[in-house]
PDB file of N, CA and C in Angstrom:
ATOM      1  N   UNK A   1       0.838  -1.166   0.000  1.00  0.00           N
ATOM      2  CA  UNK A   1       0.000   0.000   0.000  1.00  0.00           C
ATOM      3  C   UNK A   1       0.889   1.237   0.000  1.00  0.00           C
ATOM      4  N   UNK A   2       0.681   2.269  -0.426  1.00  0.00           N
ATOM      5  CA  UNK A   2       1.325   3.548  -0.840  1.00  0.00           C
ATOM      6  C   UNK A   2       0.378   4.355  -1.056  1.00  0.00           C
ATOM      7  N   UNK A   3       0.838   5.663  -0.486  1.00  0.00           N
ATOM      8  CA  UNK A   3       0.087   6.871  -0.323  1.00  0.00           C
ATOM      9  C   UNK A   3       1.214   7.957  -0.763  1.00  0.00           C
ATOM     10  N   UNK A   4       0.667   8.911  -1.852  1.00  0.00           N
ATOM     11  CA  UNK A   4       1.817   9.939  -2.309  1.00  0.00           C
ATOM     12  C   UNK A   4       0.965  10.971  -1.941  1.00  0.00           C
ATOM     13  N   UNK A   5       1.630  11.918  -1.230  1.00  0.00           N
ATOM     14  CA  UNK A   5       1.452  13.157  -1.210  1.00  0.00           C
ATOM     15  C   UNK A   5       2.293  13.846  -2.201  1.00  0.00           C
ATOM     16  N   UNK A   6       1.771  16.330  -2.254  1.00  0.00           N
ATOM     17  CA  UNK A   6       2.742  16.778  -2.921  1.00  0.00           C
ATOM     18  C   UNK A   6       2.144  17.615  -2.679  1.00  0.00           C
ATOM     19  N   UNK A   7       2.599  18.790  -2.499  1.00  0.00           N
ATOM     20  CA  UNK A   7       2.166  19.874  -2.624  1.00  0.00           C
ATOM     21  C   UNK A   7       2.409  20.298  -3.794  1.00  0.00           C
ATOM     22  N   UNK A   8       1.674  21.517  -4.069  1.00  0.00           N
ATOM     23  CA  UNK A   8       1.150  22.885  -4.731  1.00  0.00           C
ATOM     24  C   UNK A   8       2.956  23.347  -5.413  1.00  0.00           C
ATOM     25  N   UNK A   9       3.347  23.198  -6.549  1.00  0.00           N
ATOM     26  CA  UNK A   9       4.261  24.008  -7.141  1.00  0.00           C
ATOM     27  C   UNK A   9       4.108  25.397  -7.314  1.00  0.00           C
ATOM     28  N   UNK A  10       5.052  25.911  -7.130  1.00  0.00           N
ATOM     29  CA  UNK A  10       5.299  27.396  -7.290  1.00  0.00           C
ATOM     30  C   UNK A  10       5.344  27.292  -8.754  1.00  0.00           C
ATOM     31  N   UNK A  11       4.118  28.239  -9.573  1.00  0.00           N
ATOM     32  CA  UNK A  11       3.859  28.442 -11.168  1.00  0.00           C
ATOM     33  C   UNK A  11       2.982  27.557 -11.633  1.00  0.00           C
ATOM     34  N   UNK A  12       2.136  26.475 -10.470  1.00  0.00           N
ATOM     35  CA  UNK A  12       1.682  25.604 -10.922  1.00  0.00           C
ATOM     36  C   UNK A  12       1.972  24.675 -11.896  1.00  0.00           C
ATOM     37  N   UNK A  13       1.167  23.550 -12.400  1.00  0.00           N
ATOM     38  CA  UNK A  13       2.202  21.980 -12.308  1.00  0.00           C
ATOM     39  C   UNK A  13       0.651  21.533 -13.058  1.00  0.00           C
ATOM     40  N   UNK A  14       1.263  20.534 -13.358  1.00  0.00           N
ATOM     41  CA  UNK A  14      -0.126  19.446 -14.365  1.00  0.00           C
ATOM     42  C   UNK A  14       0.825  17.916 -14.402  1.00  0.00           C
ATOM     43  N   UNK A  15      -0.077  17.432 -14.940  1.00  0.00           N
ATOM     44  CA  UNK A  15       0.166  15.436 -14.741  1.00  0.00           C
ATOM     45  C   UNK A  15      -0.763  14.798 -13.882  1.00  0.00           C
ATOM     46  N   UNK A  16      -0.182  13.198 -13.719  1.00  0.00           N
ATOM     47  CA  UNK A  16      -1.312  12.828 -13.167  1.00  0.00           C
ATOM     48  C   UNK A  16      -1.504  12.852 -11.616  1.00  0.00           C
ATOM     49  N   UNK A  17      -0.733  14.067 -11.145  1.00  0.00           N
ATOM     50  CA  UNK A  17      -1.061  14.232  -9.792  1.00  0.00           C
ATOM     51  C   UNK A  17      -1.861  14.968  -9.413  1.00  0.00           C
ATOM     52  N   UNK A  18      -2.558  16.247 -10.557  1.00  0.00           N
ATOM     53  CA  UNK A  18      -3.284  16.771 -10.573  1.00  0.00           C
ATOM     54  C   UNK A  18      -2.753  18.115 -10.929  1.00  0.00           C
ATOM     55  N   UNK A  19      -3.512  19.356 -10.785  1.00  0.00           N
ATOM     56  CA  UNK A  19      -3.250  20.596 -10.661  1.00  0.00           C
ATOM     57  C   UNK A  19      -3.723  21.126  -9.661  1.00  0.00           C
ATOM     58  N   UNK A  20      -4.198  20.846  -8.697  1.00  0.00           N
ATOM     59  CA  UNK A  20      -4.629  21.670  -7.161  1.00  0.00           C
ATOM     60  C   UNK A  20      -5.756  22.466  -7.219  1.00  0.00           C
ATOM     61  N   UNK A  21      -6.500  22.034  -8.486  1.00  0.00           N
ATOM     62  CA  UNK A  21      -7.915  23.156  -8.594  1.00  0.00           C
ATOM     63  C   UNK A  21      -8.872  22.627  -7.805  1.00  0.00           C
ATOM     64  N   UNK A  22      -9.102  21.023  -7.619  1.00  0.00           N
ATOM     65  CA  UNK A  22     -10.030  20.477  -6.979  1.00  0.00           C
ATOM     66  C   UNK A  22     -10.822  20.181  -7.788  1.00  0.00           C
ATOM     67  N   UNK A  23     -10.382  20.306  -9.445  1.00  0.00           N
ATOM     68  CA  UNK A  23     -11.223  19.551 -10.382  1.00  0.00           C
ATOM     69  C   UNK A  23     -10.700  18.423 -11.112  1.00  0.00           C
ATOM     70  N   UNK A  24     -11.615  17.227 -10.702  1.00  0.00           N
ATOM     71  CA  UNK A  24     -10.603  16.265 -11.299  1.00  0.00           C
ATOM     72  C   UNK A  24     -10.818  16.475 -12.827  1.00  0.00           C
ATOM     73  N   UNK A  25     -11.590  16.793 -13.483  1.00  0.00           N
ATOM     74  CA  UNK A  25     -12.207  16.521 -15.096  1.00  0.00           C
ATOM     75  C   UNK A  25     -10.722  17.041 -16.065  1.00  0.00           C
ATOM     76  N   UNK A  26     -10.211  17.874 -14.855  1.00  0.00           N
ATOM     77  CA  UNK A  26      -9.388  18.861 -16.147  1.00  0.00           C
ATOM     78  C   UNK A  26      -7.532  18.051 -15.555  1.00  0.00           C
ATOM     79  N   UNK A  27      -7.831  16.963 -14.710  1.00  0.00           N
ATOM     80  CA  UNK A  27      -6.125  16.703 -14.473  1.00  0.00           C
ATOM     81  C   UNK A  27      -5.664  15.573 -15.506  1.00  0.00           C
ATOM     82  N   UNK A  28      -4.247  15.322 -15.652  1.00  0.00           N
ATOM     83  CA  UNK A  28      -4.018  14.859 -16.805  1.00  0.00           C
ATOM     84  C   UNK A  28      -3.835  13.699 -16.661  1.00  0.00           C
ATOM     85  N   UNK A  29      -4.324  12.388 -16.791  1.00  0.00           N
ATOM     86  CA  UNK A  29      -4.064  10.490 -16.501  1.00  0.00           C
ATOM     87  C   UNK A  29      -3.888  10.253 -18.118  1.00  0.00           C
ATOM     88  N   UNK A  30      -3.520   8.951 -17.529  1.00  0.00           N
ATOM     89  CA  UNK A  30      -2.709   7.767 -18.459  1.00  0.00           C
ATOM     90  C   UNK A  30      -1.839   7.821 -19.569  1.00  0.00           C
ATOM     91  N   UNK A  31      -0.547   8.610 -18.874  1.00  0.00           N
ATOM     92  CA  UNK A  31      -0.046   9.208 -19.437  1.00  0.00           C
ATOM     93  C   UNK A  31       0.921   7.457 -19.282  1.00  0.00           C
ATOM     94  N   UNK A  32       2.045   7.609 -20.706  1.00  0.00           N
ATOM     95  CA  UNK A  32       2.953   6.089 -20.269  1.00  0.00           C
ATOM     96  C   UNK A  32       4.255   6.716 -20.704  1.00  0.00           C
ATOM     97  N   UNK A  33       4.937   6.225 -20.321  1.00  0.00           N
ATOM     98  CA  UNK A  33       6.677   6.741 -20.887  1.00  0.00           C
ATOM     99  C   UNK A  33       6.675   5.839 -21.877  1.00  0.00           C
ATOM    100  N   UNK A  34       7.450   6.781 -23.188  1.00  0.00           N
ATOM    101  CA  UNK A  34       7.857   6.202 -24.434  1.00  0.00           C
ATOM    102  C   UNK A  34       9.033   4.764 -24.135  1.00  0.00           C
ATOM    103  N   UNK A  35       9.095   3.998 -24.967  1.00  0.00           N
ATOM    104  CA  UNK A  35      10.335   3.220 -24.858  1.00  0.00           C
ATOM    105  C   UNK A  35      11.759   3.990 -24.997  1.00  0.00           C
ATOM    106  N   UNK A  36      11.809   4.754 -25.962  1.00  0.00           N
ATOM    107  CA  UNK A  36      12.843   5.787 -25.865  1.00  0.00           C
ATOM    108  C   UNK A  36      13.272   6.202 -24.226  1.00  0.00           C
ATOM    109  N   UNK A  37      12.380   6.915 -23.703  1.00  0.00           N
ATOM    110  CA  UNK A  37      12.422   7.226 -22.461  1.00  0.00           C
ATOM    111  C   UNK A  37      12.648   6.293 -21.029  1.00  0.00           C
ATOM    112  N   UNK A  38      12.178   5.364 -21.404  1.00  0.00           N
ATOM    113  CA  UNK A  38      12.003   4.115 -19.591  1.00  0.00           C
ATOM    114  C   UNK A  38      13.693   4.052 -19.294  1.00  0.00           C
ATOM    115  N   UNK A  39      13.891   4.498 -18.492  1.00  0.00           N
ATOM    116  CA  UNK A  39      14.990   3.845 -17.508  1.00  0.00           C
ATOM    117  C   UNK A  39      14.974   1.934 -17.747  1.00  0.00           C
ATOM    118  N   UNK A  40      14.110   1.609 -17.319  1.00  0.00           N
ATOM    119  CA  UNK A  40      14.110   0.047 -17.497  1.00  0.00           C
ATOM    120  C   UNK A  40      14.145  -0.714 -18.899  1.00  0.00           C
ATOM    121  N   UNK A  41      14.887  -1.086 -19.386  1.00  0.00           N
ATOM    122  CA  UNK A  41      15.329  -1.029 -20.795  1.00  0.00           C
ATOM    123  C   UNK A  41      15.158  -2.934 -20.947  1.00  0.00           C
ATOM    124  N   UNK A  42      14.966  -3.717 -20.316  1.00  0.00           N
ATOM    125  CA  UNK A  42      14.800  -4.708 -19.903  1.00  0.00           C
ATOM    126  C   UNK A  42      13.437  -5.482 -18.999  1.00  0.00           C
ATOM    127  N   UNK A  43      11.883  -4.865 -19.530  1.00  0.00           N
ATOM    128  CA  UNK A  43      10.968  -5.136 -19.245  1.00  0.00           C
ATOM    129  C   UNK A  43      10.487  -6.402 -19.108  1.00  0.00           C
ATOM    130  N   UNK A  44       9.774  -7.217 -18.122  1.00  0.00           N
ATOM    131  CA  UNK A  44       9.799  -8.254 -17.306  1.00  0.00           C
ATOM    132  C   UNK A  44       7.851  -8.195 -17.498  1.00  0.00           C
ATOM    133  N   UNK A  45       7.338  -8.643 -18.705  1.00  0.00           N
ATOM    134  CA  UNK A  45       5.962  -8.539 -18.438  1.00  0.00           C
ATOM    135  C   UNK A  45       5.092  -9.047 -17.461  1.00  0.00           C
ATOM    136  N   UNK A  46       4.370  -8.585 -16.685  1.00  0.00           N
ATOM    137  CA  UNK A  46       3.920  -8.615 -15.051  1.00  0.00           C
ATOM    138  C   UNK A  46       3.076 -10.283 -15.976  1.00  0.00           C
ATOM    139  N   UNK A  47       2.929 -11.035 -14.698  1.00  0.00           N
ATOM    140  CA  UNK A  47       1.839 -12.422 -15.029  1.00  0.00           C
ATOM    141  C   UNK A  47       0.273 -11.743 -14.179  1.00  0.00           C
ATOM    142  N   UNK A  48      -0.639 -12.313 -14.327  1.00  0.00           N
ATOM    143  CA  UNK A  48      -1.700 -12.044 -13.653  1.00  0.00           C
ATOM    144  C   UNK A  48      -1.553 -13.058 -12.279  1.00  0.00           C
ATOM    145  N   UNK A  49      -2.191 -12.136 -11.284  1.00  0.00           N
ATOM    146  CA  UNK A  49      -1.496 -13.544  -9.852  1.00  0.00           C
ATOM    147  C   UNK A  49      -3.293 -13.689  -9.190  1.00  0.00           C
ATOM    148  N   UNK A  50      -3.581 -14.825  -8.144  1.00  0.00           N
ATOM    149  CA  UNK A  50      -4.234 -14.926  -8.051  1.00  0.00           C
ATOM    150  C   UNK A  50      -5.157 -13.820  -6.878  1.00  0.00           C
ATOM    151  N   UNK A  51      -6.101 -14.097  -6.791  1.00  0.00           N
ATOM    152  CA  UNK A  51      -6.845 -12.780  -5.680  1.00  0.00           C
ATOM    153  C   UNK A  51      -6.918 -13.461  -4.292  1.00  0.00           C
ATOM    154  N   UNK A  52      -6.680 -13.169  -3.729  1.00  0.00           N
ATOM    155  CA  UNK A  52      -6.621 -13.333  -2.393  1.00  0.00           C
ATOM    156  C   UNK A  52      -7.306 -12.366  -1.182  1.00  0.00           C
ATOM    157  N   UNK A  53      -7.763 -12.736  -0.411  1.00  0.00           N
ATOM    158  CA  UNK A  53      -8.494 -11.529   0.918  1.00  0.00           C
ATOM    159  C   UNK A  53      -7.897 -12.673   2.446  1.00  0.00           C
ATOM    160  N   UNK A  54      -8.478 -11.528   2.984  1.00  0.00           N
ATOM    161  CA  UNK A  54      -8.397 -12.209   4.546  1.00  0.00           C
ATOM    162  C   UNK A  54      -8.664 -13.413   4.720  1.00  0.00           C
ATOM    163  N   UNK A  55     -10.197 -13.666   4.172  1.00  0.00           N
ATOM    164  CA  UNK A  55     -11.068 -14.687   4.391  1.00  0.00           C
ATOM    165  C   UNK A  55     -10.828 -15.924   3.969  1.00  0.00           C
ATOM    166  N   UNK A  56     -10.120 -15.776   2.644  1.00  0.00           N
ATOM    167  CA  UNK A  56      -8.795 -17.038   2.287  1.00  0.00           C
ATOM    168  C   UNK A  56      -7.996 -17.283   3.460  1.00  0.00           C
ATOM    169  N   UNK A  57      -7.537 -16.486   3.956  1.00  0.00           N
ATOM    170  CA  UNK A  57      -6.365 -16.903   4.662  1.00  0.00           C
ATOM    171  C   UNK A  57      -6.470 -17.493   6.101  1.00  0.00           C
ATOM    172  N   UNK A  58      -8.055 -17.027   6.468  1.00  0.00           N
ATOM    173  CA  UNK A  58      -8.634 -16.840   7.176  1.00  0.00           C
ATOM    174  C   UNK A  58      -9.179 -19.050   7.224  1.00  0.00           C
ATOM    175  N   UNK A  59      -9.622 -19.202   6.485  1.00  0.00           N
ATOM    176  CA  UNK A  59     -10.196 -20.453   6.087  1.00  0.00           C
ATOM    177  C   UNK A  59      -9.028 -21.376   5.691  1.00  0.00           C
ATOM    178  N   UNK A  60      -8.182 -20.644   4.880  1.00  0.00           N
ATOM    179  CA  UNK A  60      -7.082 -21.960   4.466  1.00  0.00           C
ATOM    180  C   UNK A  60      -6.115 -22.158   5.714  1.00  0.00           C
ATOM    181  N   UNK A  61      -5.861 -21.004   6.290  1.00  0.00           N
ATOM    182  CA  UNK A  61      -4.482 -21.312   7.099  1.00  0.00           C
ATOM    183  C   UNK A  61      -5.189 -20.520   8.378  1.00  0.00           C
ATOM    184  N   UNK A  62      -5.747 -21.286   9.885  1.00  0.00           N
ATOM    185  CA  UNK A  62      -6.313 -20.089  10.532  1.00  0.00           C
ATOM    186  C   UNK A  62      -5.170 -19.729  11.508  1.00  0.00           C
ATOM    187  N   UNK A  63      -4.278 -20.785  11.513  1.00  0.00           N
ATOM    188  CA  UNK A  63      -2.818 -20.670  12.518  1.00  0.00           C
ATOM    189  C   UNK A  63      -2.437 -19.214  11.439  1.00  0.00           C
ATOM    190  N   UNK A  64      -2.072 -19.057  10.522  1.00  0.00           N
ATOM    191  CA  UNK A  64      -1.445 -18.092  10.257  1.00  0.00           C
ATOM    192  C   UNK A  64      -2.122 -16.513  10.256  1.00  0.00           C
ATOM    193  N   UNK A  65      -3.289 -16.943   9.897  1.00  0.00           N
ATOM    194  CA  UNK A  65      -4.378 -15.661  10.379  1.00  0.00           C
ATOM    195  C   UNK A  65      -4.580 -15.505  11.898  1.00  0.00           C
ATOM    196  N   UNK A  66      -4.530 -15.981  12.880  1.00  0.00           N
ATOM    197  CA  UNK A  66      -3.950 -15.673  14.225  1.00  0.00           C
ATOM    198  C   UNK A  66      -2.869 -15.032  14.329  1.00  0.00           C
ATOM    199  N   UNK A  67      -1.893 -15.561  13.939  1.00  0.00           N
ATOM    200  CA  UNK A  67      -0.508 -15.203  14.266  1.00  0.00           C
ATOM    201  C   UNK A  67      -0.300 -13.996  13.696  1.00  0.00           C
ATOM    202  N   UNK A  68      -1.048 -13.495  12.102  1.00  0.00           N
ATOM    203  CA  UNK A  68      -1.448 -12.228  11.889  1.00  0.00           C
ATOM    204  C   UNK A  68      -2.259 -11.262  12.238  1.00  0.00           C
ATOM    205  N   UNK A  69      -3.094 -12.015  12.933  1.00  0.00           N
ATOM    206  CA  UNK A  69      -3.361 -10.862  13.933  1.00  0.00           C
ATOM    207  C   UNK A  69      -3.162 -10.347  15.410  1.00  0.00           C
ATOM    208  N   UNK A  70      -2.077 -11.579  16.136  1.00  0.00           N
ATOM    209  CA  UNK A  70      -1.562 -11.043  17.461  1.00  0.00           C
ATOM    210  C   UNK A  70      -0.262 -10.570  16.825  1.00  0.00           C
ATOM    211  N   UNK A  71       0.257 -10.426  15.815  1.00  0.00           N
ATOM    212  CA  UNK A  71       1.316  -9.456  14.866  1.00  0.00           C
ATOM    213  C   UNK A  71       1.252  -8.248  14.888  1.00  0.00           C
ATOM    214  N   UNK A  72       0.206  -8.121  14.513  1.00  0.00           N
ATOM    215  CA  UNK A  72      -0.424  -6.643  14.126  1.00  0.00           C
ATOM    216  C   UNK A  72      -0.477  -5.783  15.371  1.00  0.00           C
ATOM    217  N   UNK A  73      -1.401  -6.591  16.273  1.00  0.00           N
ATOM    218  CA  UNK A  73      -1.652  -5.869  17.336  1.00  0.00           C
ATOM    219  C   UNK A  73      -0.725  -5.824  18.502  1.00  0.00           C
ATOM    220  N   UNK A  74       0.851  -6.613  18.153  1.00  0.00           N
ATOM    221  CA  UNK A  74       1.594  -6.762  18.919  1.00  0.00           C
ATOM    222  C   UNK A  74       2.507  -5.545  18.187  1.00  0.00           C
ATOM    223  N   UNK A  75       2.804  -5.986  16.963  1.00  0.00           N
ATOM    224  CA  UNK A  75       3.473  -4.815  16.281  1.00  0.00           C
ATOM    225  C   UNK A  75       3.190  -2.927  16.508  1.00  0.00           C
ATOM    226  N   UNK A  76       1.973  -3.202  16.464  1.00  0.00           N
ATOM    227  CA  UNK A  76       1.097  -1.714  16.887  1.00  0.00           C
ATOM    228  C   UNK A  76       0.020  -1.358  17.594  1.00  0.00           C
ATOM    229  N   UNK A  77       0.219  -1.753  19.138  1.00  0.00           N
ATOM    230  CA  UNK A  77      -1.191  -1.783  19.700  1.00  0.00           C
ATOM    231  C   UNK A  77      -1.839  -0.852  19.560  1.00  0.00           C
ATOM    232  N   UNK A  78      -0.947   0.759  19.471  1.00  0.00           N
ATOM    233  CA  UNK A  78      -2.154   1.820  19.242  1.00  0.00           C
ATOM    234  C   UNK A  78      -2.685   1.738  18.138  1.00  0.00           C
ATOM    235  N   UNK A  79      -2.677   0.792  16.627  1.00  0.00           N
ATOM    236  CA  UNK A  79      -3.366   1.135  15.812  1.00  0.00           C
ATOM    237  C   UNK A  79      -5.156   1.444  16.240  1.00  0.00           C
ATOM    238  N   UNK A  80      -5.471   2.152  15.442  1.00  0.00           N
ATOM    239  CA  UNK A  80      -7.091   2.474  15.900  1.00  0.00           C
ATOM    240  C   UNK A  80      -7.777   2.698  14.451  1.00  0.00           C
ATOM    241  N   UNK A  81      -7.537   2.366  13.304  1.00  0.00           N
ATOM    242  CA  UNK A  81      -7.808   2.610  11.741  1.00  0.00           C
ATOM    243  C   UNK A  81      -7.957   0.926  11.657  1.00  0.00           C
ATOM    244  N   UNK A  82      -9.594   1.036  11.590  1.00  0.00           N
ATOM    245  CA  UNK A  82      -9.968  -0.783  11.018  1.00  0.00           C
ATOM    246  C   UNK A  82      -9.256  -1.130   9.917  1.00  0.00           C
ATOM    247  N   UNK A  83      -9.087   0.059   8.738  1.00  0.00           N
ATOM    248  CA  UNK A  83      -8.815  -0.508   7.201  1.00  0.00           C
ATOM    249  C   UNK A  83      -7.853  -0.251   7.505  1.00  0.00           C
ATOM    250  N   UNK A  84      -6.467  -0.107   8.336  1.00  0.00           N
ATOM    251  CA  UNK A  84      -5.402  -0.149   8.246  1.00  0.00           C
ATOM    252  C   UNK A  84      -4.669  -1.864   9.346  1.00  0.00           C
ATOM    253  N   UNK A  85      -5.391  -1.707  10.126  1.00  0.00           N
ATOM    254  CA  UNK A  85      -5.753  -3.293  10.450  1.00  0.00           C
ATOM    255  C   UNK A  85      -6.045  -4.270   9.750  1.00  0.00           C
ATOM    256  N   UNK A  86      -6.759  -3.948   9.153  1.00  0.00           N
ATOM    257  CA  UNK A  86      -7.188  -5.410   7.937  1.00  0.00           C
ATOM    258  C   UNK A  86      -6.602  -5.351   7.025  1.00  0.00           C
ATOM    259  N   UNK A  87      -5.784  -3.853   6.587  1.00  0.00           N
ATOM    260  CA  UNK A  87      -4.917  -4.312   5.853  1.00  0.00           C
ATOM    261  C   UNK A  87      -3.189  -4.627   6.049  1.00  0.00           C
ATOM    262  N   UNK A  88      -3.241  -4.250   7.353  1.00  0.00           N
ATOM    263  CA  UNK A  88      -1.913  -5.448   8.105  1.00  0.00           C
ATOM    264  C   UNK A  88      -2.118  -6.669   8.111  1.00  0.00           C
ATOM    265  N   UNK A  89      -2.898  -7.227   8.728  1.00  0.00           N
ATOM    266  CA  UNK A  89      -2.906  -8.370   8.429  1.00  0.00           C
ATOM    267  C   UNK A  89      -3.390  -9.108   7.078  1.00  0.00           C
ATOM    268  N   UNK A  90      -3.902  -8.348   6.249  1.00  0.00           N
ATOM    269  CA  UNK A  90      -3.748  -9.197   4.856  1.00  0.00           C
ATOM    270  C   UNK A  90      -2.368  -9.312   3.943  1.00  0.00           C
ATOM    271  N   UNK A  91      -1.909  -8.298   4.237  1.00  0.00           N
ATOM    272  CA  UNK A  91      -0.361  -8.154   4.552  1.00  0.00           C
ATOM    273  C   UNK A  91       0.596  -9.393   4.731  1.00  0.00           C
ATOM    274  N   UNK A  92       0.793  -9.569   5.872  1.00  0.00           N
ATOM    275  CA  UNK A  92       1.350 -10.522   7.184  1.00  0.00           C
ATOM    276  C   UNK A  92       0.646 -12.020   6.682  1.00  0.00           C
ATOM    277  N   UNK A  93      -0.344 -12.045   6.179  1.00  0.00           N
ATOM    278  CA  UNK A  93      -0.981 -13.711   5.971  1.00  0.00           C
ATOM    279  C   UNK A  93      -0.255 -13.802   4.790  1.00  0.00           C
ATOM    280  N   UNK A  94      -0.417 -12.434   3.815  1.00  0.00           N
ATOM    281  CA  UNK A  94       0.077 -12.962   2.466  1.00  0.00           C
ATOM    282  C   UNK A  94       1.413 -12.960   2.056  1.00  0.00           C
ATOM    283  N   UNK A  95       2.284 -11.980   2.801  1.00  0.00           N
ATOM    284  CA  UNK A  95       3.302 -11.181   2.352  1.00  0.00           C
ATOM    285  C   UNK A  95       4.545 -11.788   3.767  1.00  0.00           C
ATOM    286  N   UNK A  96       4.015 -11.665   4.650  1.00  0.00           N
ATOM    287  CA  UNK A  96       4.920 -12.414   5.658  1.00  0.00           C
ATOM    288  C   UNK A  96       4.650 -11.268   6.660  1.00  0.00           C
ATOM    289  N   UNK A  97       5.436 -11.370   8.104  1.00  0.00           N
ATOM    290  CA  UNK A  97       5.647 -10.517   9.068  1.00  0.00           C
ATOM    291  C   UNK A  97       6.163  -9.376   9.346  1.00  0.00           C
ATOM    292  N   UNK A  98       7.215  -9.572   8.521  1.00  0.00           N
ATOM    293  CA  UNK A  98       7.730  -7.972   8.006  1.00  0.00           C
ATOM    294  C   UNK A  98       6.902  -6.922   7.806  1.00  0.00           C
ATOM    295  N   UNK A  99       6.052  -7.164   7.053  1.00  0.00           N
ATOM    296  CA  UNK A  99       4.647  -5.752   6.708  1.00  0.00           C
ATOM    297  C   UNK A  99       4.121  -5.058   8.041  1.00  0.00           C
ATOM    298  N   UNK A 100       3.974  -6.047   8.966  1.00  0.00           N
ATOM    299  CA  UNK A 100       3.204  -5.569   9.913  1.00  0.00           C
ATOM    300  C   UNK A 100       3.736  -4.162  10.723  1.00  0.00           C
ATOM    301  N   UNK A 101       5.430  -4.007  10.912  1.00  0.00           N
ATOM    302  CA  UNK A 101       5.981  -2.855  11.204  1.00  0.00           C
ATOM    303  C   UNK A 101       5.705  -1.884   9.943  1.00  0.00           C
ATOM    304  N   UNK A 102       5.470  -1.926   9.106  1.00  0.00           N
ATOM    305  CA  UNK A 102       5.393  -0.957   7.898  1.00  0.00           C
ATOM    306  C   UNK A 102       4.422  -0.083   8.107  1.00  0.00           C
ATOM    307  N   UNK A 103       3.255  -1.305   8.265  1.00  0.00           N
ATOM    308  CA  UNK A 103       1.769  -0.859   8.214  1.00  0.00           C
ATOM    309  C   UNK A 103       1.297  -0.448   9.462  1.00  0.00           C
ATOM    310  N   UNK A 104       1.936  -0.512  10.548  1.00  0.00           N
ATOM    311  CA  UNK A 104       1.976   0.684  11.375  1.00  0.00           C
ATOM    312  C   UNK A 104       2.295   1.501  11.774  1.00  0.00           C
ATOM    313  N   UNK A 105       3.744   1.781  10.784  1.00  0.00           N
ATOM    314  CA  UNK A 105       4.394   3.328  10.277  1.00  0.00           C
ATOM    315  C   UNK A 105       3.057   4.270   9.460  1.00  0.00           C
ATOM    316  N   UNK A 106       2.138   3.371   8.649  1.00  0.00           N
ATOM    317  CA  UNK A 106       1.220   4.162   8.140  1.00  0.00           C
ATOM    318  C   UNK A 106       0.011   5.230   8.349  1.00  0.00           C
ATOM    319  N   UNK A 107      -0.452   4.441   9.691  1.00  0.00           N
ATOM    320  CA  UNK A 107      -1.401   5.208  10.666  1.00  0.00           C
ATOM    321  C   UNK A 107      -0.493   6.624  11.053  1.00  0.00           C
ATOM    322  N   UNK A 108       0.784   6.398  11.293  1.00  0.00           N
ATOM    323  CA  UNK A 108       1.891   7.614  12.107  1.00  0.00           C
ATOM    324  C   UNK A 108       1.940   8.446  11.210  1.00  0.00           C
ATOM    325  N   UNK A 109       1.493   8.327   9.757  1.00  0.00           N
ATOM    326  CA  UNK A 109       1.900   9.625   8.636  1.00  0.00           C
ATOM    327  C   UNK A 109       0.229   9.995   8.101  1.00  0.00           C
ATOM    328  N   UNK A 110      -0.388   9.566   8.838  1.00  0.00           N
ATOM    329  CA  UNK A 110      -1.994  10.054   8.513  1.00  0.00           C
ATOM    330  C   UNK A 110      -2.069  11.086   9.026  1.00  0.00           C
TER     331      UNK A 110
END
């Protein structure tokens, strides 16, 4: 999960971060870098992966959906953001234990 902030350029600014009018109709999306342009010159076409939620993880593995959630709440007891909870531990079931310190760096920059 990722959250970008930015402020307001001095002379104002356009792309797909917006322009700061508060209108989305007029900001600029789907924009792609030319091949000329990509830094990555050696493209790796993404596969489609399967979908997964809690409730998988929840049903297939419930030892590990425990353990993701005394993680979470061991990792960050003050969390207090449900959707940042559920999404630690979908995290942590899917991704491993590591996430769980991440994803409660996230609540701290809200």
């Amino acid at each position: 999960n990722v959250r970008i902030t930015m402020t307001p350029r001095v002379g104002g600014q356009t792309g797909d971060c917006g322009n700061f009018n508060g209108k989305v109709d007029d900001d600029t999306t789907g924009h792609f870098v030319s091949a000329s342009e990509c830094l990555f010159h050696h493209l790796t076409p993404s596969k489609p992966s399967p979908h997964h939620t809690i409730e998988d993880c929840m049903k297939n593995d419930p030892t590990k959906y425990h353990l993701a959630l005394r993680t979470c709440q061991a990792e960050e007891p003050q969390l207090h953001n449900d959707d940042l909870k559920k999404g630690c531990v979908f995290d942590v079931c899917w991704a491993g234990v590591q996430y769980a310190a991440q994803d409660g760096m996230s609540e701290s920059t809200m």
